[in-house]
C-alpha atoms as a PDB file:
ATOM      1  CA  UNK A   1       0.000   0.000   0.000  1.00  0.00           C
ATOM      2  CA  UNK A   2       1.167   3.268  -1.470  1.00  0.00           C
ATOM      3  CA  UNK A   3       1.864   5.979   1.466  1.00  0.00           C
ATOM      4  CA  UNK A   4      -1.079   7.637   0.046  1.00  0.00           C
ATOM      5  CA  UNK A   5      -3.128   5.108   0.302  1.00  0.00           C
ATOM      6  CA  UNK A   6      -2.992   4.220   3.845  1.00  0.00           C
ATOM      7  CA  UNK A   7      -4.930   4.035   6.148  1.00  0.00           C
ATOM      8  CA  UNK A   8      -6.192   7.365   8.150  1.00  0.00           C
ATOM      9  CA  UNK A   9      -4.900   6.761  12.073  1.00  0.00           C
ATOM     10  CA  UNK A  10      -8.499   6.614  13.851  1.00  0.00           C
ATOM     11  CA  UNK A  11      -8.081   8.301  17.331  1.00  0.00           C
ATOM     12  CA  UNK A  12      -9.974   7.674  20.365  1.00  0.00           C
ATOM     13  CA  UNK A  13     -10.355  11.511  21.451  1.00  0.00           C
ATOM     14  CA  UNK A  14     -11.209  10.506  24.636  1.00  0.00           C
ATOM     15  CA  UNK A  15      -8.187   8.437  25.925  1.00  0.00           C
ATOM     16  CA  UNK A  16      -5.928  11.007  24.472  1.00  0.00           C
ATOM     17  CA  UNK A  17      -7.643  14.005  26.021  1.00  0.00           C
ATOM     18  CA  UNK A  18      -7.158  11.897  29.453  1.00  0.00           C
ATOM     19  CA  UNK A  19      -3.586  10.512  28.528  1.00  0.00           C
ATOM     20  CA  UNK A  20      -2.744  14.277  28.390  1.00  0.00           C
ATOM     21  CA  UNK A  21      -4.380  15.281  31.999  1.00  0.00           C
ATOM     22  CA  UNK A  22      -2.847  12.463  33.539  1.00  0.00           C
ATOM     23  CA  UNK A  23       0.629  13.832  31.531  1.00  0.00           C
ATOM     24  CA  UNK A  24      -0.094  17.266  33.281  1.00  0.00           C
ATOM     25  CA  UNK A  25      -1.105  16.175  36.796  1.00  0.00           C
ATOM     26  CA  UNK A  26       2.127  14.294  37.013  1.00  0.00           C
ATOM     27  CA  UNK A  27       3.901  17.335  35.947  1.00  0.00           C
ATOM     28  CA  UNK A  28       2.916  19.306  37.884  1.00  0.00           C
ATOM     29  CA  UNK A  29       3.005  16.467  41.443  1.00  0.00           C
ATOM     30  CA  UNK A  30       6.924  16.155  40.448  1.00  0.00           C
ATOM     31  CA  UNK A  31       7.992  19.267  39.149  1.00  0.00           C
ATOM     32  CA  UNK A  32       5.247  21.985  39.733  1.00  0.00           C
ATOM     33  CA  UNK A  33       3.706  24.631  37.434  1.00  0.00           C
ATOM     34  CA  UNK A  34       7.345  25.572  36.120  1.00  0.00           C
ATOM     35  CA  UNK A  35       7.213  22.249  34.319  1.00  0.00           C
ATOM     36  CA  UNK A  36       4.369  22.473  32.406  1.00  0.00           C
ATOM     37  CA  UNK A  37       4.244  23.883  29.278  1.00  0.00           C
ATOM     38  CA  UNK A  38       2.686  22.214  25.801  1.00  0.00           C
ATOM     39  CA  UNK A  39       5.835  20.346  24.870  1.00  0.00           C
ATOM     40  CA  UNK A  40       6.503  19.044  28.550  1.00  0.00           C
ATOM     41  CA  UNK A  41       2.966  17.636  28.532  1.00  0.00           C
ATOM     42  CA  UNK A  42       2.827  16.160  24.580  1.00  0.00           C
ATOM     43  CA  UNK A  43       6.014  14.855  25.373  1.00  0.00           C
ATOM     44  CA  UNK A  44       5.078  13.170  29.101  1.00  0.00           C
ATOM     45  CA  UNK A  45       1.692  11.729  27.253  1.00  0.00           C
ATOM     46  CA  UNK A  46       3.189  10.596  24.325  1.00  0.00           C
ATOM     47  CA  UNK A  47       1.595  12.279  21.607  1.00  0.00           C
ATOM     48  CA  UNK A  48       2.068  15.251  18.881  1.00  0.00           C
ATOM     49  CA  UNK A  49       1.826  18.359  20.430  1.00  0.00           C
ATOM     50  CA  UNK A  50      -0.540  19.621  17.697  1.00  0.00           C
ATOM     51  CA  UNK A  51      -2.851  17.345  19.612  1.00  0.00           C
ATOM     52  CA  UNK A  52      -2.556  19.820  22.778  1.00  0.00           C
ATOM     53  CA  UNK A  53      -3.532  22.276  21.004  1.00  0.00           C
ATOM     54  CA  UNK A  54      -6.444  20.842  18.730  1.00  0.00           C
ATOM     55  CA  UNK A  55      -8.292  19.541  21.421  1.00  0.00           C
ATOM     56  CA  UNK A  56      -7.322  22.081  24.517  1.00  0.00           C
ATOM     57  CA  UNK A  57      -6.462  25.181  22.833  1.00  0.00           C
ATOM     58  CA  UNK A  58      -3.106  25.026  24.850  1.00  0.00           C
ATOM     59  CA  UNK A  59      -1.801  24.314  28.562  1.00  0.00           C
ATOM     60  CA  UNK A  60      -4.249  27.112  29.626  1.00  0.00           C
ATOM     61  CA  UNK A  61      -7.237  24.646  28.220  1.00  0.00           C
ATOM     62  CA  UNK A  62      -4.680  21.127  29.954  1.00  0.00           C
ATOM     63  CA  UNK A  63      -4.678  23.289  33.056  1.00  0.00           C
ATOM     64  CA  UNK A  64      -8.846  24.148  33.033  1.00  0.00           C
ATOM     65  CA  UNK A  65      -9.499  20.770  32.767  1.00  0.00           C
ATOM     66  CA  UNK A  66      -7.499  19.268  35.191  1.00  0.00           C
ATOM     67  CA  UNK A  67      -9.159  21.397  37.781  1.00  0.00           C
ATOM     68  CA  UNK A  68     -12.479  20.498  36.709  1.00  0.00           C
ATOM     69  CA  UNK A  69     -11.841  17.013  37.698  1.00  0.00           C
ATOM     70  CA  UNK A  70     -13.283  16.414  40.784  1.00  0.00           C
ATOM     71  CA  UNK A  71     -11.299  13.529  41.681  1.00  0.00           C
ATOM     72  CA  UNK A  72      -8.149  14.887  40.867  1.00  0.00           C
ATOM     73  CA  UNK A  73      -8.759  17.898  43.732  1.00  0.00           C
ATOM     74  CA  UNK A  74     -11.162  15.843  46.494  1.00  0.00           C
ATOM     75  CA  UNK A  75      -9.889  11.825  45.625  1.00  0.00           C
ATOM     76  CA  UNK A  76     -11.963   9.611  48.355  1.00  0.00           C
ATOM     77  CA  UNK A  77     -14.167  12.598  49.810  1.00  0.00           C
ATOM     78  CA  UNK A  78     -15.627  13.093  45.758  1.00  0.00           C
ATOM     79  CA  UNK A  79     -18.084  10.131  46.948  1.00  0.00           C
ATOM     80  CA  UNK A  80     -19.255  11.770  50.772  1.00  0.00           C
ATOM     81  CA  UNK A  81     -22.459  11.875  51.103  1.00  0.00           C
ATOM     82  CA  UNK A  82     -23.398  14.383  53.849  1.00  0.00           C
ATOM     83  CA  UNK A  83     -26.729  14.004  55.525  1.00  0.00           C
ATOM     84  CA  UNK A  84     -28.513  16.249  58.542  1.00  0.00           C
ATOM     85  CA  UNK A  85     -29.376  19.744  58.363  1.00  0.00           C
ATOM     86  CA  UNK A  86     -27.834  22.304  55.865  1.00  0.00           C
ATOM     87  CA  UNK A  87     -24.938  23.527  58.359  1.00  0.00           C
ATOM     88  CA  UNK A  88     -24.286  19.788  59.462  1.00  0.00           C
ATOM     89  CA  UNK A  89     -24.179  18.793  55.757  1.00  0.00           C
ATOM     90  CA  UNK A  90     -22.256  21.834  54.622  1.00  0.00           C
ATOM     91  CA  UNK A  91     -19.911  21.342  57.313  1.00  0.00           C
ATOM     92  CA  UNK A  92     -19.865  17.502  56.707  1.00  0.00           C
ATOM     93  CA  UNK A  93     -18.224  18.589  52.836  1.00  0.00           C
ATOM     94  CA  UNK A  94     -15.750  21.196  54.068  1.00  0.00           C
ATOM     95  CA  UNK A  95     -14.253  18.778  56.140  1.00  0.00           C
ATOM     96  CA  UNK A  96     -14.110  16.208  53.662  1.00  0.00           C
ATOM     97  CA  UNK A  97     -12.228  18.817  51.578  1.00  0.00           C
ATOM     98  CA  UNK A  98     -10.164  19.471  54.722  1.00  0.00           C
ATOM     99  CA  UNK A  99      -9.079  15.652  55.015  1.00  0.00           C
ATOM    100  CA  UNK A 100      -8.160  15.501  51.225  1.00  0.00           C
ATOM    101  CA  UNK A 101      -5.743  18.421  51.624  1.00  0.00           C
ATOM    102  CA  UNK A 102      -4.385  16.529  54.305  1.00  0.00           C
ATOM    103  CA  UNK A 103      -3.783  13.497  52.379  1.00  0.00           C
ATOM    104  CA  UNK A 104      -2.309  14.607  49.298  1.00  0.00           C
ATOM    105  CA  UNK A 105       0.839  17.018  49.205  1.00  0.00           C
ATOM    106  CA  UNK A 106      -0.162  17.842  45.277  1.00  0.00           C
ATOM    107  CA  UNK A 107      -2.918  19.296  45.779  1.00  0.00           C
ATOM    108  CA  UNK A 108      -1.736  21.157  49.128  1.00  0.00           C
ATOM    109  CA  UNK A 109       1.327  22.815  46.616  1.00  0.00           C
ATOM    110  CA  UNK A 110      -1.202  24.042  44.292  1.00  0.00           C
ATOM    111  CA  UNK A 111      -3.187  25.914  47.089  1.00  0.00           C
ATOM    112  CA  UNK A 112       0.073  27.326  48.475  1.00  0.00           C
ATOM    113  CA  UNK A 113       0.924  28.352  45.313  1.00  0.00           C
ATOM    114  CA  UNK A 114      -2.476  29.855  44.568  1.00  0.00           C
ATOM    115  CA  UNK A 115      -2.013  32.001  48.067  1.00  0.00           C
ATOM    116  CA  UNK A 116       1.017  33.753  47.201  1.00  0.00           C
ATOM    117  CA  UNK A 117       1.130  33.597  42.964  1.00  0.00           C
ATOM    118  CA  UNK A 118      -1.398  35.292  40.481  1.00  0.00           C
ATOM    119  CA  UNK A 119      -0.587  34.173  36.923  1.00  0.00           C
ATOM    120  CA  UNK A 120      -2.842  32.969  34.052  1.00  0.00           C
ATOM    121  CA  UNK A 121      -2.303  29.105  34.107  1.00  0.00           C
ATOM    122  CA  UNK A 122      -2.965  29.399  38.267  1.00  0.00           C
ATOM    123  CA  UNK A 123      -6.313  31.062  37.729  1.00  0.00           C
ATOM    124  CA  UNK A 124      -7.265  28.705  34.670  1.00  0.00           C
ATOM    125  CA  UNK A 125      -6.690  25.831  37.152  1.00  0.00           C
ATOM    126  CA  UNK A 126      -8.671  27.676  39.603  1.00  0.00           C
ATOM    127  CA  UNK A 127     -11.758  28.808  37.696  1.00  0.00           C
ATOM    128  CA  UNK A 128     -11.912  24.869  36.636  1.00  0.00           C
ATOM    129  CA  UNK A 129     -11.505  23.955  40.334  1.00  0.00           C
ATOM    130  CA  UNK A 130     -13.528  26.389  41.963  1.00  0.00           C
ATOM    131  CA  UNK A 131     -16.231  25.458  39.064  1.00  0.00           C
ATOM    132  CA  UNK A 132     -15.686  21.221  39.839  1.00  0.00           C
ATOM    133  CA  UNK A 133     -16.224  22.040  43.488  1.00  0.00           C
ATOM    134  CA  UNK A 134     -19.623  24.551  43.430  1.00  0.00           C
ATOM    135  CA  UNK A 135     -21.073  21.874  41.036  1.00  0.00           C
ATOM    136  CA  UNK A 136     -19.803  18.357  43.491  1.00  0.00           C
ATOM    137  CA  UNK A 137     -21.099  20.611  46.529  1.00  0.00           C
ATOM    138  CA  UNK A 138     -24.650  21.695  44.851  1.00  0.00           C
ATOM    139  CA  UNK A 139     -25.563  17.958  43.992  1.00  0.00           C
ATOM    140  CA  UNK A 140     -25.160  16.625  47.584  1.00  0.00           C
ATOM    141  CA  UNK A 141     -26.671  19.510  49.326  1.00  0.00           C
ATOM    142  CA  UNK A 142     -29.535  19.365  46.766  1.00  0.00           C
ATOM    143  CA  UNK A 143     -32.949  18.595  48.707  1.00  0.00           C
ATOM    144  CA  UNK A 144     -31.159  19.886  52.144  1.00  0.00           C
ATOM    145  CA  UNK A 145     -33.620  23.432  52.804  1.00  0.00           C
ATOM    146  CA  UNK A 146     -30.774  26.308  52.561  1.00  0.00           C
ATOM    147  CA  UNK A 147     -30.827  29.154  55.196  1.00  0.00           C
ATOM    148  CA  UNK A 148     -32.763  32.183  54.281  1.00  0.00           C
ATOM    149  CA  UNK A 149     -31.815  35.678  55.276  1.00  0.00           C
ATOM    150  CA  UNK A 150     -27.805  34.624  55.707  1.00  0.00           C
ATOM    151  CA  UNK A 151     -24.949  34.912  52.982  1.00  0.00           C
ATOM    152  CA  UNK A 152     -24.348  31.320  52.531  1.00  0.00           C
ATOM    153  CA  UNK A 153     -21.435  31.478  49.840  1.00  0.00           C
ATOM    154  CA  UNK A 154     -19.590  34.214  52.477  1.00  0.00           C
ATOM    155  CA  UNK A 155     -20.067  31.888  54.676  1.00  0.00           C
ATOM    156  CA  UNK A 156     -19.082  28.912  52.903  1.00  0.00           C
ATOM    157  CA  UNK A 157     -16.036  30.981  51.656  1.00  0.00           C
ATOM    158  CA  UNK A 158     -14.831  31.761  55.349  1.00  0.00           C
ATOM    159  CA  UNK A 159     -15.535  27.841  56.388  1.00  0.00           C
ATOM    160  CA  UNK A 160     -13.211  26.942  53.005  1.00  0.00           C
ATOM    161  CA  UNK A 161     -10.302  29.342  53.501  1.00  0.00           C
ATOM    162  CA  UNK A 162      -9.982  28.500  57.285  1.00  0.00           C
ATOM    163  CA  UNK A 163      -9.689  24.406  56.489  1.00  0.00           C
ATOM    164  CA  UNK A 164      -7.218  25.358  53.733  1.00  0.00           C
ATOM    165  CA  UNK A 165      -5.073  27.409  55.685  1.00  0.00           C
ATOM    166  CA  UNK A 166      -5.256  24.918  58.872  1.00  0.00           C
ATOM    167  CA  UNK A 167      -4.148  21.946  56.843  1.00  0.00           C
ATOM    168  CA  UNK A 168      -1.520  23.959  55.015  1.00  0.00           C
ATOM    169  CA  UNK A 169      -0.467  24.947  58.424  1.00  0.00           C
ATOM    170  CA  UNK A 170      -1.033  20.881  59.721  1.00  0.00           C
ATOM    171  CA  UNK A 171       1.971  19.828  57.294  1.00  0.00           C
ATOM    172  CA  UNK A 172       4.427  22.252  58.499  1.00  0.00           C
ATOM    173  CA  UNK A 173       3.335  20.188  62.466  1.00  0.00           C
ATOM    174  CA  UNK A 174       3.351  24.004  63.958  1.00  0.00           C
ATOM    175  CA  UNK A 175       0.323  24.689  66.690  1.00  0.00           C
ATOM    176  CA  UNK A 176      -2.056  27.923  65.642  1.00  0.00           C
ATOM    177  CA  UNK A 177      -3.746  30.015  67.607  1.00  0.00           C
ATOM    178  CA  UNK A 178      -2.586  27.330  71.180  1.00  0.00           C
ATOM    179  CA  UNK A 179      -4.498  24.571  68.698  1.00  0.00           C
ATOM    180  CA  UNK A 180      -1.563  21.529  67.628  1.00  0.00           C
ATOM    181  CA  UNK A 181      -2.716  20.067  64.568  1.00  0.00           C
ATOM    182  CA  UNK A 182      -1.871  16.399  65.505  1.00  0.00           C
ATOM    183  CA  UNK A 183      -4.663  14.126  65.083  1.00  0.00           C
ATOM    184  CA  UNK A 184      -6.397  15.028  68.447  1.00  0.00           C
ATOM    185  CA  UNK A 185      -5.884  18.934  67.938  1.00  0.00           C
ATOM    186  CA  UNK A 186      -7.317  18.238  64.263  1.00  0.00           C
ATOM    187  CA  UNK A 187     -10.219  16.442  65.769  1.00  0.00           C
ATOM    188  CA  UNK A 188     -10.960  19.547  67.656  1.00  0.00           C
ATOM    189  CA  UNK A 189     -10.702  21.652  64.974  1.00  0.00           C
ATOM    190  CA  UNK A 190     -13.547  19.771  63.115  1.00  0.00           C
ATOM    191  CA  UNK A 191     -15.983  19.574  66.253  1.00  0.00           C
ATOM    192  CA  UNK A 192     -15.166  23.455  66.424  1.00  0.00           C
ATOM    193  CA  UNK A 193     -15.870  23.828  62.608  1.00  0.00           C
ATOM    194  CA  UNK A 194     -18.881  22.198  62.867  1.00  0.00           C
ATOM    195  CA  UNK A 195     -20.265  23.606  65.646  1.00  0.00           C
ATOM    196  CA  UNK A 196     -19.873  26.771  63.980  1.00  0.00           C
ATOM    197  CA  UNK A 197     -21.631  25.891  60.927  1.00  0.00           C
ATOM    198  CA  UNK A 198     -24.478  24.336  62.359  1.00  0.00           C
ATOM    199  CA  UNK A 199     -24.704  27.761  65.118  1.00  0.00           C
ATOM    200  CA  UNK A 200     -24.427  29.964  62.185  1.00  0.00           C
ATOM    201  CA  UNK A 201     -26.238  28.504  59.427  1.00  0.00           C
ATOM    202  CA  UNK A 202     -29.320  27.088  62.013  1.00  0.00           C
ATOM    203  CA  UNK A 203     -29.977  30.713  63.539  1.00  0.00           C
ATOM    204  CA  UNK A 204     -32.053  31.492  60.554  1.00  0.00           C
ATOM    205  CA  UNK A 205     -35.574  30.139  58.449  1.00  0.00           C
ATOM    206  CA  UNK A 206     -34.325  27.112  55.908  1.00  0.00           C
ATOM    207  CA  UNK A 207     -35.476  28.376  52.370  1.00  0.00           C
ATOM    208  CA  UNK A 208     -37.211  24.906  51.196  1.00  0.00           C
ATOM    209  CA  UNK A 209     -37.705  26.692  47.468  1.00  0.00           C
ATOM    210  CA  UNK A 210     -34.461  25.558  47.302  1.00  0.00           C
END
């Protein structure tokens, strides 16, 4: 068969696309965001670079989708299931988030690095993480009555960044505040979290439109 008469290579879109997530994740695990760039990735996934760019426009597009993959930021807690009232529930997923922070070092760097850096390829992994996380919190709080006359996303936002910060704080094994962060100071700081949410969120009239 003549070389223009072969055969057109039939892709499966799919496995490539996820070949070159994978590619990136593991960049960015071994060598951080200084390591990933289209060539770095096409190379690590083993496939044309023209491929990077046809189906994600570019490591700004890798980097989007690899923080819209749930598992990728939350691993185990993607499948918690909270139950109870809206500020036992809501607490219930922050904590979840909490406990995946603790567990994987990746995915602590990237929140370090999103606390002190501001560059495009941080807040395209961002937006796709921030958008991942709204969605996987919406569906299991769907059904639970949400607070009326209270700013839940402040509120949420204040629950988030204080679980970050206390597990970014838990790997360095430094007390805060008079609180260690060993497992029975980290226990405490969950009983205290939820206490809080429930107190805060449970003060006002649940809105069962929603």
């Amino acid at each position: 068969m003549s070389r223009a008469e072969a055969a057109p290579v039939v892709r499966d879109r799919p496995a490539t696309e996820r070949s070159i997530i994978e590619a990136a994740a593991r960049l960015l695990a071994d060598k951080g965001f200084s390591a990933l760039n289209v060539q770095a990735v096409a190379e690590a996934a083993g496939v044309d670079r023209k491929l990077v760019y046809r189906y994600f426009g570019g490591i700004e597009g890798v980097v989007e989708r690899l923080g819209a993959d749930v598992h990728w930021t939350l691993g185990e807690a993607e499948d918690a299931t909270p139950a109870g009232s809206y500020g036992e529930a809501a607490a219930a997923l922050v904590l979840a988030y909490g406990r995946a922070l603790s567990a994987d070092p990746r995915l602590r760097g990237l929140v370090a690095w999103e606390t002190v850096e501001d560059t495009p390829m941080l807040r395209a992994l961002d937006a796709g993480r921030s958008s991942a996380m709204q969605a996987w919190a919406a569906a299991r709080l769907a059904g639970v009555p949400r607070p009326a006359g209270i700013d839940v996303p402040a509120l949420n936002a204040v629950l988030i960044a204080g679980i970050q910060m206390l597990a970014l704080r838990r790997e360095q094994q430094r007390p805060f505040a008079g609180v260690a962060l060993d497992d029975a100071g980290w226990a405490r700081i969950e009983a205290a979290l939820t206490a809080m949410a429930v107190a805060v969120f449970e003060q006002s009239t649940p809105d069962h439109r929603r």
